[in-house]
Protein backbone atom coordinates (compact mmCIF):
# COMPACT_ATOMS: atom_id res chain seq x y z
CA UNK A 1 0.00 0.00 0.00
CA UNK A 2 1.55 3.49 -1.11
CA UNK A 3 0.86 7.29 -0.07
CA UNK A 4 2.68 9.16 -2.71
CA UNK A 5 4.05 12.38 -0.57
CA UNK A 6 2.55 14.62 -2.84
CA UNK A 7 -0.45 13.15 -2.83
CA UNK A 8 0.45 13.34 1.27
CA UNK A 9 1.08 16.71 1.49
CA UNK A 10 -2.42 17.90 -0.18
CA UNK A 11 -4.18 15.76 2.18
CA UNK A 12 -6.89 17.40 4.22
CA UNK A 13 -6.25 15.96 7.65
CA UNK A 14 -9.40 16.76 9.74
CA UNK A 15 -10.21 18.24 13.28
CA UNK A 16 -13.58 18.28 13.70
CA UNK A 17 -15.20 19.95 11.32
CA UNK A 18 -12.42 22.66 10.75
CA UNK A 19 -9.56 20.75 8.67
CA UNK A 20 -6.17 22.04 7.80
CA UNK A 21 -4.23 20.94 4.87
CA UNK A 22 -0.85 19.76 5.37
CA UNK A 23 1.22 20.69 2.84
CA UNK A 24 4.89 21.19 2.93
CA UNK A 25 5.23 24.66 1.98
CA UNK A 26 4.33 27.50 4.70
CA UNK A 27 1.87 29.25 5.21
CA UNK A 28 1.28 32.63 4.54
CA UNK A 29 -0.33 33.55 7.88
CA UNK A 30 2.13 31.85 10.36
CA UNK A 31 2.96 34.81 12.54
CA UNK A 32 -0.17 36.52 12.84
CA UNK A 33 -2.24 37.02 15.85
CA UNK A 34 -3.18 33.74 17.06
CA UNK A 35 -7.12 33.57 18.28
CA UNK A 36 -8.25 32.22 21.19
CA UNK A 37 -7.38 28.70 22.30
CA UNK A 38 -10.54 26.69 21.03
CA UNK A 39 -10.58 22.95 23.26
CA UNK A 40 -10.50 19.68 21.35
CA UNK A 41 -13.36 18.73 23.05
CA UNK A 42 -15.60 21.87 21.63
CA UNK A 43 -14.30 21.32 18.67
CA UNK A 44 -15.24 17.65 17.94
CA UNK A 45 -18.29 18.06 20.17
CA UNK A 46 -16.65 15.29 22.55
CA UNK A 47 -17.66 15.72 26.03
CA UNK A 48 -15.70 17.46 28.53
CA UNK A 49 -16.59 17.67 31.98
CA UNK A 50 -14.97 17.54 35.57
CA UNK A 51 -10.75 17.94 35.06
CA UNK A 52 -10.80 18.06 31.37
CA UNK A 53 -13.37 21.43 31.85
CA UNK A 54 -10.73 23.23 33.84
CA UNK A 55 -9.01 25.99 32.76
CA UNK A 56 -5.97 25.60 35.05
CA UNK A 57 -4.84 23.57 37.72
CA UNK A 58 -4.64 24.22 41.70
CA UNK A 59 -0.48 24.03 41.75
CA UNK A 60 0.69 25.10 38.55
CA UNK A 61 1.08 28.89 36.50
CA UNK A 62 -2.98 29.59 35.12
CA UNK A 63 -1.51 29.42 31.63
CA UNK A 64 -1.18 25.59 31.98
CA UNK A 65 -4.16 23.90 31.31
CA UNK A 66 -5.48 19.93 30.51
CA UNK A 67 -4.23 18.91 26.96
CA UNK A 68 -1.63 19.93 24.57
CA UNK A 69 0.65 22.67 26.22
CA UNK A 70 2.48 24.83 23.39
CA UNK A 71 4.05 28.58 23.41
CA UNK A 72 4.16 30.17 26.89
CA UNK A 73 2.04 27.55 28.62
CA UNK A 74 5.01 25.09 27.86
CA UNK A 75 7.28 27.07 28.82
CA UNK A 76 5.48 28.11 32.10
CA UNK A 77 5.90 24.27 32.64
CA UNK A 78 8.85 23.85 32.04
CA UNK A 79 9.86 26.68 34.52
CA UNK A 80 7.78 25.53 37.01
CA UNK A 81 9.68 21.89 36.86
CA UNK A 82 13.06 23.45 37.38
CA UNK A 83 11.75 26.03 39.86
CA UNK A 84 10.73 22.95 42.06
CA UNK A 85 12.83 20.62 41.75
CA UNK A 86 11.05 17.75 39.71
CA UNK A 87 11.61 16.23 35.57
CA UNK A 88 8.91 15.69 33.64
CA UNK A 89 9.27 11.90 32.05
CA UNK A 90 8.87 11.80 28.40
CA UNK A 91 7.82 8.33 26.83
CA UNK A 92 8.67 7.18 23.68
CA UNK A 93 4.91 5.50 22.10
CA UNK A 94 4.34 3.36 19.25
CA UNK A 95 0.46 2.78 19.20
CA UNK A 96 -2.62 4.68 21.01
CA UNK A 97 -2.51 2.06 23.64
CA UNK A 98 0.95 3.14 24.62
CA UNK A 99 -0.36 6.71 24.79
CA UNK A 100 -3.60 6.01 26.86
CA UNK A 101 -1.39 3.95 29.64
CA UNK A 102 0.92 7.42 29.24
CA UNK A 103 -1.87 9.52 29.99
CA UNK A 104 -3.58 7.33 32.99
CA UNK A 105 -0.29 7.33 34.54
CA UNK A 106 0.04 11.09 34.61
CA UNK A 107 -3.24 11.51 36.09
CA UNK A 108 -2.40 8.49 38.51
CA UNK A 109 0.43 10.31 39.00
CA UNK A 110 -0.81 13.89 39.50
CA UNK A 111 1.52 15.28 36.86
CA UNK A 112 2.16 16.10 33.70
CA UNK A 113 3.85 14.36 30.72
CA UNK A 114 5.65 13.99 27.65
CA UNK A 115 4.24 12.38 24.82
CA UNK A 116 6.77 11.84 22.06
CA UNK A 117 7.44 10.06 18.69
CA UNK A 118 10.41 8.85 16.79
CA UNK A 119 10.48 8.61 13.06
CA UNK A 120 10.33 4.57 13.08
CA UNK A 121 7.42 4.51 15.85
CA UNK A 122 5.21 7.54 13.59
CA UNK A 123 6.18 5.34 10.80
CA UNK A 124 4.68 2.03 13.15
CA UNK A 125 1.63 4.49 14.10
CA UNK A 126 0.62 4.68 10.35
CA UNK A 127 1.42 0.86 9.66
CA UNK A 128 4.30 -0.81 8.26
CA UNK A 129 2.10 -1.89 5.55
CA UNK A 130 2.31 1.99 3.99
CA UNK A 131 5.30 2.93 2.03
CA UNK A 132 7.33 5.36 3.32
CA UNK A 133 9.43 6.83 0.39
CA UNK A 134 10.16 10.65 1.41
CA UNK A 135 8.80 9.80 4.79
CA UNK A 136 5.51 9.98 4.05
CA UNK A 137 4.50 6.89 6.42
CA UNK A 138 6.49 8.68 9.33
CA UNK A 139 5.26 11.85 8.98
CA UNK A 140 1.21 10.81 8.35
CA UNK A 141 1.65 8.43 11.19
CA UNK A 142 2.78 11.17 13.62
CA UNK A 143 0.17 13.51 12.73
CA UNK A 144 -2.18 10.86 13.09
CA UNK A 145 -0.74 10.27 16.14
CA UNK A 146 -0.91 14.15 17.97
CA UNK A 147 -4.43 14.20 16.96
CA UNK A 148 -5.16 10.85 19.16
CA UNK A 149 -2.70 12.86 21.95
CA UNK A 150 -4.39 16.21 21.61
CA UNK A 151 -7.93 14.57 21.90
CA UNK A 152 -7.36 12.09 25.11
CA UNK A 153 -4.65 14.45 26.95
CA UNK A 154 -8.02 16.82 27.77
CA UNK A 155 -10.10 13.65 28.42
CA UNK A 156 -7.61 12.69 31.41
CA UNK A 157 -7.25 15.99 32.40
CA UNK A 158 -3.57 16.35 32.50
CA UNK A 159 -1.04 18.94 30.59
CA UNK A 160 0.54 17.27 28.76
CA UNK A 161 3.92 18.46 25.84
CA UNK A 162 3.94 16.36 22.26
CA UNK A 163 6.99 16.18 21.19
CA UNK A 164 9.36 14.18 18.51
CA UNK A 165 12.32 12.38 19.21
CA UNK A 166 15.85 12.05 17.81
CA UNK A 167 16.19 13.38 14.53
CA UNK A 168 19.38 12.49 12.32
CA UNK A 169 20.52 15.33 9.68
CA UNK A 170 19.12 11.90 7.41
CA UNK A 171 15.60 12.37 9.04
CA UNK A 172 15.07 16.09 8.73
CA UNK A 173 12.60 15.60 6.01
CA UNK A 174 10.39 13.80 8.26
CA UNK A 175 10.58 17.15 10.67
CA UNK A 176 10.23 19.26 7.56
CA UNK A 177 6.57 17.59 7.07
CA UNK A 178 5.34 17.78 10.91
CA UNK A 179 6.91 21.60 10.85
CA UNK A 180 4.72 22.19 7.98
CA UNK A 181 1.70 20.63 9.52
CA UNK A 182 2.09 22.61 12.40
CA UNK A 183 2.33 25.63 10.52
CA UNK A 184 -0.93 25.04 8.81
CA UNK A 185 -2.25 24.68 12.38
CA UNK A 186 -1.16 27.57 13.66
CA UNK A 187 -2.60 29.34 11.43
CA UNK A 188 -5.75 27.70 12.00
CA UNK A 189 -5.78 27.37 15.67
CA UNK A 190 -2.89 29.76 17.02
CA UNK A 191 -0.74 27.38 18.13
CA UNK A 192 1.40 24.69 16.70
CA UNK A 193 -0.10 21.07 16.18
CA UNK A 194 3.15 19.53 18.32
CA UNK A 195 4.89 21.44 21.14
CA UNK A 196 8.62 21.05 20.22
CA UNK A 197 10.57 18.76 18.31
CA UNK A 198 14.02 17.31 18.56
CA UNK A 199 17.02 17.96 16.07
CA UNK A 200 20.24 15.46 16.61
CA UNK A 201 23.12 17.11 14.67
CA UNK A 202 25.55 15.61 17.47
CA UNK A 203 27.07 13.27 14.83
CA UNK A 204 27.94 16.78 12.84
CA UNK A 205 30.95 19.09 13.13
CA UNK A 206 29.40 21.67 16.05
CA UNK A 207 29.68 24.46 14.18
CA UNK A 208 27.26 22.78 11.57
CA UNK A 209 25.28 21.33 14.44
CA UNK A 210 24.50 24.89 15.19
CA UNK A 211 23.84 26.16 12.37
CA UNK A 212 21.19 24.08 11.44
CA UNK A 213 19.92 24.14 14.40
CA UNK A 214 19.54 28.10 14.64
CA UNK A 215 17.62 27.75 11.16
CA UNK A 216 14.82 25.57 12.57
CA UNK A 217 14.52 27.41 15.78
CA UNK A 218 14.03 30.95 13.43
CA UNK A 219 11.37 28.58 11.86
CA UNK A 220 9.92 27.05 15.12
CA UNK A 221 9.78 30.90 16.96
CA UNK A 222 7.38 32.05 14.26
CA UNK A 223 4.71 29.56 16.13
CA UNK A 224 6.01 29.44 19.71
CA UNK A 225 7.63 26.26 19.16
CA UNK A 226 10.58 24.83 21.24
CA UNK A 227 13.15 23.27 19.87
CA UNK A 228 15.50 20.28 21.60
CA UNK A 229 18.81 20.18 20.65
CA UNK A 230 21.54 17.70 21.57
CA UNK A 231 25.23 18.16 22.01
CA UNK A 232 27.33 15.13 22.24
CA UNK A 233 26.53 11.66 21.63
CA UNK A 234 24.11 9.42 23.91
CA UNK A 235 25.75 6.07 23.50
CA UNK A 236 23.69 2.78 23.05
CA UNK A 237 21.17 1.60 20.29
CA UNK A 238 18.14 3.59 19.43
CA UNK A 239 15.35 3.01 16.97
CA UNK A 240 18.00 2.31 14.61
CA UNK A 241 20.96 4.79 15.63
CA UNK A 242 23.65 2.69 16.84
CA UNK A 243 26.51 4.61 19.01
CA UNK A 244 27.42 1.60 21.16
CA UNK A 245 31.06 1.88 19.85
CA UNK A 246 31.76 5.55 19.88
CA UNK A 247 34.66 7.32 21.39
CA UNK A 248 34.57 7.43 25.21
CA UNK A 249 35.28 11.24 25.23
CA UNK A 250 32.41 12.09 22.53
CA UNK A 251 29.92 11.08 25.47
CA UNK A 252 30.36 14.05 27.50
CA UNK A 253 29.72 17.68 26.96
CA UNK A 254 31.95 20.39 27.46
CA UNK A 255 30.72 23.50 29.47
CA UNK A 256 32.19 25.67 26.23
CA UNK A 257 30.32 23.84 23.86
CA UNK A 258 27.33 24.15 25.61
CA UNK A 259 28.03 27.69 26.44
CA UNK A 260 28.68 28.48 22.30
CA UNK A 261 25.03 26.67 22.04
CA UNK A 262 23.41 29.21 24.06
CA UNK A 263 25.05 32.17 23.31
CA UNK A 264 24.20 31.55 19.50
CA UNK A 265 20.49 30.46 20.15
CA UNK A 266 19.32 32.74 22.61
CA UNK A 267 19.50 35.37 20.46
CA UNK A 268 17.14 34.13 17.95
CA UNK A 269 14.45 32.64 21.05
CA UNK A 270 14.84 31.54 24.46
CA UNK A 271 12.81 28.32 23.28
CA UNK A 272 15.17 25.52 23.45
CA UNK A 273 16.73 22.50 25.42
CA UNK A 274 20.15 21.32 25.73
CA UNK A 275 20.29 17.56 25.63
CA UNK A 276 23.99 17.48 26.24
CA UNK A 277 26.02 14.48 27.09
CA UNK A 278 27.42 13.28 30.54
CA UNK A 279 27.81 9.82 29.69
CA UNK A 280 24.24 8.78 29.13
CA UNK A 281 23.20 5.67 27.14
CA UNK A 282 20.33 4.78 25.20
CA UNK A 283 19.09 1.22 26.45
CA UNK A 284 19.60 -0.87 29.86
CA UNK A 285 23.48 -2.37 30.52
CA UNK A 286 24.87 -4.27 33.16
CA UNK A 287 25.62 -2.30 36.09
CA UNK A 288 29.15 -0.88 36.29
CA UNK A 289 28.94 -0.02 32.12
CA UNK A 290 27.38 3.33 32.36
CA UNK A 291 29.06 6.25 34.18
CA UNK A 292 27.15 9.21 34.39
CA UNK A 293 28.90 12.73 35.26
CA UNK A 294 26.02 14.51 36.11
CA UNK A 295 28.47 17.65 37.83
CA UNK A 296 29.33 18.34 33.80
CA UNK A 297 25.32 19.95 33.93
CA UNK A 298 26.22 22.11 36.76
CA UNK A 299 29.74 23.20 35.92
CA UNK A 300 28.44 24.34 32.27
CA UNK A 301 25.59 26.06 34.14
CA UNK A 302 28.80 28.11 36.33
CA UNK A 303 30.52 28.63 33.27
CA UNK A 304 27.86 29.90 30.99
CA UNK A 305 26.62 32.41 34.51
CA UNK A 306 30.24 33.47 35.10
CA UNK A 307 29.78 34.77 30.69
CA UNK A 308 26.25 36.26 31.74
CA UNK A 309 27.44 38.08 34.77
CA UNK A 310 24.37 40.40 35.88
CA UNK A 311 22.24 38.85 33.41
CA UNK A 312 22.36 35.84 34.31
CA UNK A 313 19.36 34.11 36.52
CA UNK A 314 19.10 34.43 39.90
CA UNK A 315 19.43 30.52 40.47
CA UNK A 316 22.55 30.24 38.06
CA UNK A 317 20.59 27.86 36.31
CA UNK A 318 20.26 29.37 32.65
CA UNK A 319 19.85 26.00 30.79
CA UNK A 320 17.09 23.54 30.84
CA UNK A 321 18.71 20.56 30.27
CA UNK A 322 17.29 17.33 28.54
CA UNK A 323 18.44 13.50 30.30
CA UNK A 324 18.25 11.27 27.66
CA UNK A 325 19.12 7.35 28.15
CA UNK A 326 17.23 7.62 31.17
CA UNK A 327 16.32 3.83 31.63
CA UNK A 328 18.15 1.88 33.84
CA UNK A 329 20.00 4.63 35.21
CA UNK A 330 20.48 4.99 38.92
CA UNK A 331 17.86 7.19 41.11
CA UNK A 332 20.71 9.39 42.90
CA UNK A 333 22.16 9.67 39.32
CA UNK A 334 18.82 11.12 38.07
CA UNK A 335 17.54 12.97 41.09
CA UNK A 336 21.37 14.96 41.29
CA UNK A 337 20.91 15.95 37.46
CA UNK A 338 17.41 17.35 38.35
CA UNK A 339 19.33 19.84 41.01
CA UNK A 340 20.99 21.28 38.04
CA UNK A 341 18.33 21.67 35.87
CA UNK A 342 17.16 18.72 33.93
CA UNK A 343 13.82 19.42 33.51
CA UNK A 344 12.51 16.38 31.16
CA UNK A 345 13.77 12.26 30.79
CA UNK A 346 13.57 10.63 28.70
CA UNK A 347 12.39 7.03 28.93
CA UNK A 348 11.87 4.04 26.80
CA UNK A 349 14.04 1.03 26.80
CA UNK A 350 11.81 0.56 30.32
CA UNK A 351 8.66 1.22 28.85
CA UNK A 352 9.27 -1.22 25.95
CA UNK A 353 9.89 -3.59 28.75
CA UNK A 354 7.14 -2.93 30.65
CA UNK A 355 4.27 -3.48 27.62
CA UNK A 356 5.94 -6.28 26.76
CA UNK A 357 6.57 -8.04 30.47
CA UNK A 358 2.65 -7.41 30.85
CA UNK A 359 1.71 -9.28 27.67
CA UNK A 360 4.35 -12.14 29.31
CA UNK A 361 2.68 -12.04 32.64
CA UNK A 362 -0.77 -11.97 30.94
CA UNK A 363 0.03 -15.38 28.93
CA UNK A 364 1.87 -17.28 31.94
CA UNK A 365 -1.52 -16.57 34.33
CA UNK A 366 -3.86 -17.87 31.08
CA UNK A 367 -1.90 -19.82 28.91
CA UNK A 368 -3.99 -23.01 29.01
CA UNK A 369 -6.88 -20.63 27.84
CA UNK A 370 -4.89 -19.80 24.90
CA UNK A 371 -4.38 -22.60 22.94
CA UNK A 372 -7.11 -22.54 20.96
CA UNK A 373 -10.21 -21.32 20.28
CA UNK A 374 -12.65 -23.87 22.11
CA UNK A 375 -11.18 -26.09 25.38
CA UNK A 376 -9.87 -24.95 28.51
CA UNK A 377 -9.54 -26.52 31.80
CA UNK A 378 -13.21 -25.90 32.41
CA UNK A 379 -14.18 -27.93 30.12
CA UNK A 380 -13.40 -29.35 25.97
CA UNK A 381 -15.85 -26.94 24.62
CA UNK A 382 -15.84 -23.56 26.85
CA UNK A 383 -14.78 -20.94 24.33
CA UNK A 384 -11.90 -18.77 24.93
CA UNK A 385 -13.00 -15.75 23.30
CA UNK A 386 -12.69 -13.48 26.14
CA UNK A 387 -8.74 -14.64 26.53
CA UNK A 388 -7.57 -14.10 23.05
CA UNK A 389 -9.56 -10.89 22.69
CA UNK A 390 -6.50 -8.76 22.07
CA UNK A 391 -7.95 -6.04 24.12
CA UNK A 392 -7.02 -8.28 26.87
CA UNK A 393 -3.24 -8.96 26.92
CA UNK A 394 -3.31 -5.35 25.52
CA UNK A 395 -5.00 -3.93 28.83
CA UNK A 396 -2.35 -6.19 30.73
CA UNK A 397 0.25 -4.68 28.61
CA UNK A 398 -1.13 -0.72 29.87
CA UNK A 399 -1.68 -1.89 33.47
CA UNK A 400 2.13 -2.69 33.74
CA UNK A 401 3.63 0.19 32.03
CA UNK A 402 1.32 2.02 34.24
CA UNK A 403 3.09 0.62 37.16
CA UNK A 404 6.51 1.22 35.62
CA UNK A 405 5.47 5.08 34.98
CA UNK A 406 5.17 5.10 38.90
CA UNK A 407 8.38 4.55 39.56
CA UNK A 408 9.85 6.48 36.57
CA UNK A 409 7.52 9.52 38.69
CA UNK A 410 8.16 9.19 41.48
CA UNK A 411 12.15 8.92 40.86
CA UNK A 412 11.63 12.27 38.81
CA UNK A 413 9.82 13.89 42.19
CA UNK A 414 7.15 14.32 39.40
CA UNK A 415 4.40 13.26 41.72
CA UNK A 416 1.24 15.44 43.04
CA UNK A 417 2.40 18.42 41.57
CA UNK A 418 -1.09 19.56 39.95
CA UNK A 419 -3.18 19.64 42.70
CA UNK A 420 -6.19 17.20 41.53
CA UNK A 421 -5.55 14.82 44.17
CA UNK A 422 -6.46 10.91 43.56
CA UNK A 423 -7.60 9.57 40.59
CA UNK A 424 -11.12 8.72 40.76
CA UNK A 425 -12.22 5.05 39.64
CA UNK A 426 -13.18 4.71 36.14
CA UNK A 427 -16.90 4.48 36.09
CA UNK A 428 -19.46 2.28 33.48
CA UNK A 429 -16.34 -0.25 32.78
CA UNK A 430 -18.12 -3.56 32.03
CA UNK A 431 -17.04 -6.92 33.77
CA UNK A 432 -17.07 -10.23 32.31
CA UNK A 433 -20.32 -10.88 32.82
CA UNK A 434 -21.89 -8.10 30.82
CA UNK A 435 -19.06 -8.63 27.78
CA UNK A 436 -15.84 -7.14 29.36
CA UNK A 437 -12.84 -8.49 30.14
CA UNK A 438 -11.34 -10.11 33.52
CA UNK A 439 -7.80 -7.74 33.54
């Protein structure tokens, strides 16, 4: 099955009843005065009552609100995170399931969260059956993908930041399309369809790493989007990017790099992240083969306040720094980084673990229910229907990320920080009984 790009980037991708095409060139009213933010829910006539009607929350800056968080509301946030000590955990997703156990942990939680996409899991979200010549896949299958986060995130009733992963100087056509979608939203809606998005240059000469990197955030400014940059090399095996055998020294950051990174952005907009490197590595290792040097984060924030002098601000902390590789990592490793000013982790290695341990678990507790269609230990012709209903081992999968996300909060000091208080019990959830599920 083929989506020809250009056939991709005419397509009318629709919100309701007010569409925007997404087509790769910009528009012509990006930068104009944005109109009031209009709620998914009022504009696909979805209901939208208790936390998803509230306009704020009890603990947090009134521009922060359930949903989607973009422009000043982000970045509001993202202040408020380093102001109080806690990271927001950002979780790599692959399928709406993997979103909705996102969301139900942030609400379990009391927090917010970061949804976020790489190019191979948008590519998964539109299905490997679609052919992804120029990216098309990747990019229709993460724009298919913020409209599932922008329309559950208010359901929930949780803030939450959509952002995109790593992306290679070889990917930056699949950022080109979602840039261009958002643009078309913007002018539409007044704010960008995703929050931020990541560019990975740190396999480039720095001085080209820049460069590019200031021409996307001139870009990105235009609709109050953030960009993530990274600076060094995060060792491991990603979603295809392998840096397991790099050179020890490229996995840590220098405070004058990072200082030439923000003395060349923040002249163009304060709306970036440093993901820079202090040994982190994508994926779990055995203990004793991952040293983090979390003190590089708070000797480059010393440096680059010693450069500010007076203008620096008032906590020395000028940088919001990114942890990526969090999985695996040790919880004094993580919690120290947070003192000097990591503000989001990243986490998936964990995650991917998680799903898949609760499918495990799910199979070991019914596997003689799940050998065929009719016969189980009850009897040779009980049917098994309700077992091998894939919304079961699928619910099992949610329920134990959903656990795992309770750690990864709590070791972020990312919990009760809202002010909602408990999550109430779901309500109108049929049993087995009435043709739902046992999990």
């Amino acid at each position: 099955m083929k989506l020809g790009f250009a056939l991709f980037s005419s397509v009318v991708l629709g919100s309701g009843a007010d569409a925007f095409t997404a087509g790769v060139q910009r528009s012509s009213r990006v930068g104009s005065m944005p109109p009031l933010r209009e709620k998914m829910s009022e504009e696909l006539g979805t209901p939208c009552e208790e936390e998803c009607a509230l306009e704020s929350f009890p603990n947090m800056p009134p521009s922060v609100h359930p949903g989607v968080v973009t422009g000043q509301a982000m970045i509001d946030l993202l202040d408020h995170a380093k102001e109080n000590g806690y990271a927001i955990p950002a979780v790599n997703c692959v399928s709406s399931s993997g979103i909705n156990a996102c969301l139900e942990a942030a609400r379990k939680n009391d927090a917010p969260i970061i949804i976020q996409f790489s190019s191979g899991g948008s590519q998964f979200y539109g299905g490997k059956g679609l052919d992804n010549k120029n990216y098309a896949a990747a990019i229709a299958g993460a724009v298919s993908g913020a409209f599932h986060v922008r329309t559950m995130a208010e359901q929930y009733g949780v803030p939450v930041i959509l952002h995109t992963d790593h992306c290679a100087k070889k990917l930056l056509p699949w950022v080109d399309g979602l840039l261009a979608a958002s643009e078309r939203y913007h002018a539409k809606h007044g704010e960008p369809l995703f929050s931020s998005h990541m560019i990975d240059l740190s396999e480039e000469p720095i001085e080209e790493n820049i460069d590019i990197c200031k021409d996307y955030l001139t870009r990105f400014a235009k609709i109050d989007m953030l960009l993530e940059m990274e600076l060094g090399i995060t060792g491991g095996e990603e979603d295809g990017v392998n840096n397991e055998d790099v050179a020890l020294e490229d996995l840590y950051s220098k405070p004058e790099e990072i200082f030439q990174v923000y003395d060349e952005l923040t002249p163009i907009s304060d709306m970036f992240t440093v993901a820079a490197a202090f040994g982190n590595v994508h994926g779990v290792y055995s203990p004793g083969n991952v040293k983090l040097e979390p003190k590089i984060l708070t000797r480059a924030q010393a440096y680059i306040s010693e450069k500010l002098g007076d203008k620096a601000p008032e906590d020395k902390k000028p940088v919001k720094f990114v942890f990526h590789g969090g999985s695996g990592s040790d919880v004094s490793d993580i919690q120290e980084a947070i003192g000097y000013g990591v503000i989001k982790m990243n986490i998936d290695t964990d995650t991917q673990w998680s799903y898949w341990e609760g499918i495990k678990i799910f199979e070991e507790k019914f596997h003689d229910y799940l050998q065929g269609q009719i016969g189980n230990p009850e009897g040779p012709t009980k049917p098994n229907k309700k077992y091998y209903d894939p919304r079961e081992s699928m619910r099992a999968a949610e329920t134990n990320t959903v656990k795992r996300l309770d750690q990864c909060f709590a070791d972020l000091k990312c919990v009760n920080v809202l002010g909602l208080g408990s999550m109430a019990e779901a309500e109108n959830v049929l049993g087995p009984r009435r043709g739902g599920l046992p999990v």
